[in-house]
PDB file of N, CA and C in Angstrom:
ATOM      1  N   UNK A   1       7.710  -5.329  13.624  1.00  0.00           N
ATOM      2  CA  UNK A   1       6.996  -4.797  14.759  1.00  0.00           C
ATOM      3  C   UNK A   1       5.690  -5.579  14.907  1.00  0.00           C
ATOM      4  N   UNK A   2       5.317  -5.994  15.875  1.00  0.00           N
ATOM      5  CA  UNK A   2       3.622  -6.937  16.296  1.00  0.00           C
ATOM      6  C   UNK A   2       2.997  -6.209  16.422  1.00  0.00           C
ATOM      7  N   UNK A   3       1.575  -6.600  15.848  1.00  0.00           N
ATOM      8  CA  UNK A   3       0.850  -6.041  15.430  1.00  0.00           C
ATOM      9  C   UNK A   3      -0.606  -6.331  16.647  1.00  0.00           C
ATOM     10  N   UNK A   4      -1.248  -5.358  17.473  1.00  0.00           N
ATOM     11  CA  UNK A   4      -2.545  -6.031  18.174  1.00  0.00           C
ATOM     12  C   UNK A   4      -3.333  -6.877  17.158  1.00  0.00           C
ATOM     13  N   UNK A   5      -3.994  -7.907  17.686  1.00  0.00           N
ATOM     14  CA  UNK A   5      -5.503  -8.787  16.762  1.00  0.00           C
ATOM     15  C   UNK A   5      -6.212  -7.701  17.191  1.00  0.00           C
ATOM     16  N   UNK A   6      -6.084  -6.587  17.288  1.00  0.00           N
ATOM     17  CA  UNK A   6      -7.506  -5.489  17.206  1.00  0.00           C
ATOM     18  C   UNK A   6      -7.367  -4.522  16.924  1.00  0.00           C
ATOM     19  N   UNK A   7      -5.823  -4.903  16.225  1.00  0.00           N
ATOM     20  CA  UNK A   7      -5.492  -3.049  15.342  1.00  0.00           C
ATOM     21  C   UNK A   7      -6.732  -2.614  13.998  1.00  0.00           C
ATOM     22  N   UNK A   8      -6.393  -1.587  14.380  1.00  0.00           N
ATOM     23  CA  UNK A   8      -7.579  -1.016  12.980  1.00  0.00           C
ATOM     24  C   UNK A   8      -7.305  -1.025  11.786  1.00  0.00           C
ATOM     25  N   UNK A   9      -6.209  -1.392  11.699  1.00  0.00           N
ATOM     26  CA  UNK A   9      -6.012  -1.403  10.084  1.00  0.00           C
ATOM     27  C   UNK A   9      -5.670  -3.223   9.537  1.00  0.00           C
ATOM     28  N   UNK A  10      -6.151  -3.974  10.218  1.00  0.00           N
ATOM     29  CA  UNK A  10      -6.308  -5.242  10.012  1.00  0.00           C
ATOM     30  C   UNK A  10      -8.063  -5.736   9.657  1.00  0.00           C
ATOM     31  N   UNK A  11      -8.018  -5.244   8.420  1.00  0.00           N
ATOM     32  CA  UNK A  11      -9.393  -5.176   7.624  1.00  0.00           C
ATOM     33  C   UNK A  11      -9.596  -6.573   6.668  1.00  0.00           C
ATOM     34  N   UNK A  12      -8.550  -7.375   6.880  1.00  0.00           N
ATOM     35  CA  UNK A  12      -8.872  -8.352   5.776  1.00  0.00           C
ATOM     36  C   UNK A  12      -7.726  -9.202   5.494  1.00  0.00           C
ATOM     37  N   UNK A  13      -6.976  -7.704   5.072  1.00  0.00           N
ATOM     38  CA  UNK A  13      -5.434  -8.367   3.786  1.00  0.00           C
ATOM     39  C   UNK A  13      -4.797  -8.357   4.240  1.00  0.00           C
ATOM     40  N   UNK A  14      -4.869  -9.080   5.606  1.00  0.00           N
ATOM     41  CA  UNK A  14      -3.671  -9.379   6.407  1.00  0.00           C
ATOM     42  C   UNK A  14      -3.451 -10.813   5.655  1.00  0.00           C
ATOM     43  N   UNK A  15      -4.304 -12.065   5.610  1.00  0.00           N
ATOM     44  CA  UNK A  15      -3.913 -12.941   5.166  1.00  0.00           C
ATOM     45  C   UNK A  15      -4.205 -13.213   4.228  1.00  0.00           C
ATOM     46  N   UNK A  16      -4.479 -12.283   3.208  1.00  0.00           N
ATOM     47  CA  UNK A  16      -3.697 -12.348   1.704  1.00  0.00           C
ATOM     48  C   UNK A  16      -2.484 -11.759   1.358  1.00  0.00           C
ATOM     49  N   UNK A  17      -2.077 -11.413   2.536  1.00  0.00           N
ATOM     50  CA  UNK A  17      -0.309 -10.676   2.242  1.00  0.00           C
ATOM     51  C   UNK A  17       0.250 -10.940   3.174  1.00  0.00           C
ATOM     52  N   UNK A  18      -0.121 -12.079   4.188  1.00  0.00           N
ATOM     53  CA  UNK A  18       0.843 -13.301   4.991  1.00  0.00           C
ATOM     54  C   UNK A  18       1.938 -13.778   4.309  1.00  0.00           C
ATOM     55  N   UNK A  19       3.064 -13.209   4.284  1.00  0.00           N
ATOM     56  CA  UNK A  19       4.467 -14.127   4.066  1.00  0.00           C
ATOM     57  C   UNK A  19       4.347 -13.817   2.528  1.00  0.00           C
ATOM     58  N   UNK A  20       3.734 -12.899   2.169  1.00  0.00           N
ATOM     59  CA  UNK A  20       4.247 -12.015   0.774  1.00  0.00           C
ATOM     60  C   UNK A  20       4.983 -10.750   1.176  1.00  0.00           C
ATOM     61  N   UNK A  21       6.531 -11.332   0.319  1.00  0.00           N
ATOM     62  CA  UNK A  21       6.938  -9.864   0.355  1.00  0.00           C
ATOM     63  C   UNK A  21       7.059  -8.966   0.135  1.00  0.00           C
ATOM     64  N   UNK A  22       7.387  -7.802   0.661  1.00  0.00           N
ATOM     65  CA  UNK A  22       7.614  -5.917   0.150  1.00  0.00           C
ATOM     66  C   UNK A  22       7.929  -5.324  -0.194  1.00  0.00           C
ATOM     67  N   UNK A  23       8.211  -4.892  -1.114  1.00  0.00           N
ATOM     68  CA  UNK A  23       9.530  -4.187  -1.558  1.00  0.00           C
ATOM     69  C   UNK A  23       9.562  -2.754  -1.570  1.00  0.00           C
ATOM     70  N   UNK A  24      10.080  -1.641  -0.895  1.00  0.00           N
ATOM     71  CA  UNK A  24      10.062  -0.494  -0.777  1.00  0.00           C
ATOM     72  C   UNK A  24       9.901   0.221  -1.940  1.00  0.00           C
ATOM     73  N   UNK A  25       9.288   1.117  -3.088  1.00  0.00           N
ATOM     74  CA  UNK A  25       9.288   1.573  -4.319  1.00  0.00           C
ATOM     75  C   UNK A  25       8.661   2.947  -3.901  1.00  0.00           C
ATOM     76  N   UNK A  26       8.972   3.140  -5.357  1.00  0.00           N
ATOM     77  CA  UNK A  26       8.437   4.340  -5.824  1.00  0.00           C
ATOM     78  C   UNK A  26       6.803   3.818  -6.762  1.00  0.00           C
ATOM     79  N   UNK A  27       5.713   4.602  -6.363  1.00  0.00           N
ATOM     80  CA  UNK A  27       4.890   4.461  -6.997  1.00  0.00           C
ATOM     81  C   UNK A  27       4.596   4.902  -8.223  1.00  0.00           C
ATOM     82  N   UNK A  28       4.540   3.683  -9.175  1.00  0.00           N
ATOM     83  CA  UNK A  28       4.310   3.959 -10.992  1.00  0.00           C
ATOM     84  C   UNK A  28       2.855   3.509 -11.079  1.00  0.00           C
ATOM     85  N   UNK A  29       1.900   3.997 -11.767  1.00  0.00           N
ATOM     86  CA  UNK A  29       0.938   3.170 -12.287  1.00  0.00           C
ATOM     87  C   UNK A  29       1.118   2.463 -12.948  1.00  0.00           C
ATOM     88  N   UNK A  30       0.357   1.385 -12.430  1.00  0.00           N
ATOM     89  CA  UNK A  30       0.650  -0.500 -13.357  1.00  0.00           C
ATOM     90  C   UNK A  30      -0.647  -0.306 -14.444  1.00  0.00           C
ATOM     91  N   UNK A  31      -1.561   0.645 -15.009  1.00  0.00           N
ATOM     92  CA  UNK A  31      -1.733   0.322 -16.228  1.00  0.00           C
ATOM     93  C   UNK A  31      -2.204   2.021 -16.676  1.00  0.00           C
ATOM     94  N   UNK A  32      -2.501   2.066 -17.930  1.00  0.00           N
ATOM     95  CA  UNK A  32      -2.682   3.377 -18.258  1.00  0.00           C
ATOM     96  C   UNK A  32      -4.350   3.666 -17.789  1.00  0.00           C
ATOM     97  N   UNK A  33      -4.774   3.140 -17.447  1.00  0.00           N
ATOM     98  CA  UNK A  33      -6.667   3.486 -16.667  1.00  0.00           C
ATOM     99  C   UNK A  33      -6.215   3.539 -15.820  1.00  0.00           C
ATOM    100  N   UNK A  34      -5.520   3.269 -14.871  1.00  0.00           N
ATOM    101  CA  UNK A  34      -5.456   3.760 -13.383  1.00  0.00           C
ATOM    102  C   UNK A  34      -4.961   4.552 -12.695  1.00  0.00           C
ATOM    103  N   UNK A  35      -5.713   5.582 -12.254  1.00  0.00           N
ATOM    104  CA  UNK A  35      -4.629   6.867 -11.896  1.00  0.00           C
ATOM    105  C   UNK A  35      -3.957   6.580  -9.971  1.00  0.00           C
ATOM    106  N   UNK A  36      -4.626   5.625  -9.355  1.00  0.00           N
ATOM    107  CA  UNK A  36      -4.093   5.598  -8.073  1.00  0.00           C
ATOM    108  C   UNK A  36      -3.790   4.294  -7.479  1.00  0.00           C
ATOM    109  N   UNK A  37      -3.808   4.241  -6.238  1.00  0.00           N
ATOM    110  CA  UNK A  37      -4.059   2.845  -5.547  1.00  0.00           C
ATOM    111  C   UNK A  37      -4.079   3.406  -4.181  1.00  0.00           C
ATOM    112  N   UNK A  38      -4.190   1.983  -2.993  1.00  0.00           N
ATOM    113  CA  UNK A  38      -4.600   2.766  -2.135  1.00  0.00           C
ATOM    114  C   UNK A  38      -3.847   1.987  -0.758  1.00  0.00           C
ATOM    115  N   UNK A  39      -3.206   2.031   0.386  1.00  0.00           N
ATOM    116  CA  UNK A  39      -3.194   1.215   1.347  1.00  0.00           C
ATOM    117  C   UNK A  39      -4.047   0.424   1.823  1.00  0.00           C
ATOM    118  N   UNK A  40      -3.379  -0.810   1.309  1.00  0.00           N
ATOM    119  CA  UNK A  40      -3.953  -2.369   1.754  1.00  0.00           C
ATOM    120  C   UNK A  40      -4.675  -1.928   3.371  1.00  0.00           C
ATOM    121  N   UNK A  41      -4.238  -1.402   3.925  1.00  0.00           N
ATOM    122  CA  UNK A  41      -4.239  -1.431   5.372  1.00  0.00           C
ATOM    123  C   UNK A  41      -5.099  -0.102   5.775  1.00  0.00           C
ATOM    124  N   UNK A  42      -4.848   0.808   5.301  1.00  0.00           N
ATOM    125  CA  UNK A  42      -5.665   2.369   6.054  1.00  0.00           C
ATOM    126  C   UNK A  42      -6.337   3.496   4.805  1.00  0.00           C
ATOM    127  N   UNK A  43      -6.039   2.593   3.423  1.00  0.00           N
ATOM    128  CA  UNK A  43      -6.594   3.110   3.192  1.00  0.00           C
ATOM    129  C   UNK A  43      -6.356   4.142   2.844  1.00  0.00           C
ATOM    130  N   UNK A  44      -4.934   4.639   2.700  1.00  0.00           N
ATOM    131  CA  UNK A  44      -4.109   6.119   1.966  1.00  0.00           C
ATOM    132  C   UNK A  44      -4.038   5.861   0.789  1.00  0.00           C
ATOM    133  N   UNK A  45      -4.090   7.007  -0.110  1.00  0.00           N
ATOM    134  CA  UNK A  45      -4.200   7.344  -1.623  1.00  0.00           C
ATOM    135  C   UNK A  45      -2.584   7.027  -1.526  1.00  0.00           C
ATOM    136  N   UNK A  46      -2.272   6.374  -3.349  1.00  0.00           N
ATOM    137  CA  UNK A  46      -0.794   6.320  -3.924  1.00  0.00           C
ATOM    138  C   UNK A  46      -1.226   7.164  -4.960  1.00  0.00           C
ATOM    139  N   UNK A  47      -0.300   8.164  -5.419  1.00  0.00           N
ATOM    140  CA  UNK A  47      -0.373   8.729  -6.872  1.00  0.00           C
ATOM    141  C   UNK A  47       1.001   8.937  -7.294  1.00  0.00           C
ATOM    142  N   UNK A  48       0.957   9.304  -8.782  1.00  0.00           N
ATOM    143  CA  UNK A  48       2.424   9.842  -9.411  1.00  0.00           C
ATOM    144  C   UNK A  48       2.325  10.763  -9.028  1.00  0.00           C
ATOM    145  N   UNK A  49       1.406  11.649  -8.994  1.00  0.00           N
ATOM    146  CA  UNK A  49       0.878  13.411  -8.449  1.00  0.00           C
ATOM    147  C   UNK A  49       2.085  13.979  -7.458  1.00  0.00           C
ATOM    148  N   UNK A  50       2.558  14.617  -7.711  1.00  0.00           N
ATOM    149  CA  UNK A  50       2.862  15.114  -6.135  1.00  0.00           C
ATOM    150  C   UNK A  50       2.000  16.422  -5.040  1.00  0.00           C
ATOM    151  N   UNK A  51       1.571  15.730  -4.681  1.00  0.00           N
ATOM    152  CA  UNK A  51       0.397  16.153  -3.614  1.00  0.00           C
ATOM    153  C   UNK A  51       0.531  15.273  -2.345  1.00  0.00           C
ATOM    154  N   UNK A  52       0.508  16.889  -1.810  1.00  0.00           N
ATOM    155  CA  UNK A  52       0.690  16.767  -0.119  1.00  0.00           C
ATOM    156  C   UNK A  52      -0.489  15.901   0.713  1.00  0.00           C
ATOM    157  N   UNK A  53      -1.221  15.676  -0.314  1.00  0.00           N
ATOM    158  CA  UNK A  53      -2.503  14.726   0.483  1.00  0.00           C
ATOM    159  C   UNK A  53      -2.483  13.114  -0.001  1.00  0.00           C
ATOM    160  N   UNK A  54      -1.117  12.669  -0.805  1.00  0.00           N
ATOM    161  CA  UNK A  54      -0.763  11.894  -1.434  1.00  0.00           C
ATOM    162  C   UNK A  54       0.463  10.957  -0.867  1.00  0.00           C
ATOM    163  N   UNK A  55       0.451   9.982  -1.208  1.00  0.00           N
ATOM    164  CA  UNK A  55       2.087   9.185  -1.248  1.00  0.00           C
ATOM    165  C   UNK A  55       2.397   8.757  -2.418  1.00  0.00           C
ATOM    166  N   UNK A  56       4.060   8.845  -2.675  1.00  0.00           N
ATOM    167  CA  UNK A  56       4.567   9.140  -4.125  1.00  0.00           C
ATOM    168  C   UNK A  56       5.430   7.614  -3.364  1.00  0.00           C
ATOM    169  N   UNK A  57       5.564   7.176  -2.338  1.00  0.00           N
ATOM    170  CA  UNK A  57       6.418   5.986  -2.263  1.00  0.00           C
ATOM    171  C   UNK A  57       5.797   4.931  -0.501  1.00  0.00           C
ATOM    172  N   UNK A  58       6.095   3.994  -0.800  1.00  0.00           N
ATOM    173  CA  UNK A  58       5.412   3.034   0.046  1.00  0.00           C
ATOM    174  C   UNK A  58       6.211   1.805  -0.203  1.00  0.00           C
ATOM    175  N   UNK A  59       5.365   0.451   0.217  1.00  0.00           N
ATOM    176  CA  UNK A  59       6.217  -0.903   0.080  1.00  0.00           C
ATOM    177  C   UNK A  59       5.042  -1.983  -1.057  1.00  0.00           C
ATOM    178  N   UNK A  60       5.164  -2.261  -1.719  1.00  0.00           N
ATOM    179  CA  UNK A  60       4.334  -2.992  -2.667  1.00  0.00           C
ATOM    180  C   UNK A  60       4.959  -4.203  -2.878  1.00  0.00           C
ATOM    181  N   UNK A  61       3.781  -5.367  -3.148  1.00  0.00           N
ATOM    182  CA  UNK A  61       4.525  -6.460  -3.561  1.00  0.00           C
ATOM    183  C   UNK A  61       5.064  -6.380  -5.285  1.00  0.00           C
ATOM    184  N   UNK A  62       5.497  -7.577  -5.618  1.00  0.00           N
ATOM    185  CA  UNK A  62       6.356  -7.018  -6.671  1.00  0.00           C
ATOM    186  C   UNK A  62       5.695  -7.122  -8.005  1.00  0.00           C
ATOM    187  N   UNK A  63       4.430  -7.673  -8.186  1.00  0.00           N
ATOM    188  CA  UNK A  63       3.244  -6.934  -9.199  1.00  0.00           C
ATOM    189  C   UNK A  63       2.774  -6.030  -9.328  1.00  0.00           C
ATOM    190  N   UNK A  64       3.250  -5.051  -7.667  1.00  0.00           N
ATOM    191  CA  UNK A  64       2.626  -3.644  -7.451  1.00  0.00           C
ATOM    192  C   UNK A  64       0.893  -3.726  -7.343  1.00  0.00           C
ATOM    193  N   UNK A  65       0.943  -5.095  -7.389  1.00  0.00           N
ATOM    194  CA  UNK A  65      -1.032  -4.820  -7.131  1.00  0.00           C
ATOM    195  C   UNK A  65      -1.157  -4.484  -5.497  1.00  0.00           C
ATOM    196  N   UNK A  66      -0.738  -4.399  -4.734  1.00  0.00           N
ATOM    197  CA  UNK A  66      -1.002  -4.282  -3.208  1.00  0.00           C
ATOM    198  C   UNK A  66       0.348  -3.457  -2.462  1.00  0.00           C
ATOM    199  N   UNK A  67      -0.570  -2.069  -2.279  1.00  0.00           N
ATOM    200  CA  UNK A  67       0.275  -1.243  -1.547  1.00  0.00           C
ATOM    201  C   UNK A  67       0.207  -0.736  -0.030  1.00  0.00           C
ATOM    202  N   UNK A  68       1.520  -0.834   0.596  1.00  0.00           N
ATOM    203  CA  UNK A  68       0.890  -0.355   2.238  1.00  0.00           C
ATOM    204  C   UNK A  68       2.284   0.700   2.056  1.00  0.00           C
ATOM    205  N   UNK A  69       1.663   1.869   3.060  1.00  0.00           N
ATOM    206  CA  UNK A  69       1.591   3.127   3.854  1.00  0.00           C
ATOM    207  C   UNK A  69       3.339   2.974   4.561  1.00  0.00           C
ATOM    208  N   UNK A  70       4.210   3.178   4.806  1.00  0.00           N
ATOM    209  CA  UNK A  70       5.243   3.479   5.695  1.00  0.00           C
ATOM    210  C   UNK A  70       4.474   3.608   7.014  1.00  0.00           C
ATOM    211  N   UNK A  71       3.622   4.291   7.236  1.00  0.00           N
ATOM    212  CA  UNK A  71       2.762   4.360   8.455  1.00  0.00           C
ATOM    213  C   UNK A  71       2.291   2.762   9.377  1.00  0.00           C
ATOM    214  N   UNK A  72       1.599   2.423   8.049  1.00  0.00           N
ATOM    215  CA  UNK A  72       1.096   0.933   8.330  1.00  0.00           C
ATOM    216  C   UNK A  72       2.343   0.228   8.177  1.00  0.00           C
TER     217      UNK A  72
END
């Protein structure tokens, strides 16, 4: 889907995640200090938690360091 050059959630990491790909997952924490992460893009909480103010699944690249939203 195209994206406006004046969407709001084009904060940066658009072109550090140019032509990196996604892979749909389930969110695990990648180390034992970190309890979350967050959308590359808007900025939504990831947790293991299940909480309704939360996402338990999204698209991450495949280090899981960079997560975006189903939304985004």
């Amino acid at each position: 889907m195209p994206v406006a050059d004046d969407d709001w959630r084009l904060v940066g990491w658009q072109e550090c995640l140019r032509g990196v790909p996604l892979y749909r997952m389930t969110y695990v924490l990648r180390a034992p200090e970190w309890d979350h992460d967050h959308c590359s893009f808007c900025w939504a909480t990831f947790t293991e938690e299940r909480d309704p103010d939360t996402l338990q699944e999204g698209y991450a690249t495949a280090d899981r360091r960079h997560w975006v939203c189903p939304a985004c």
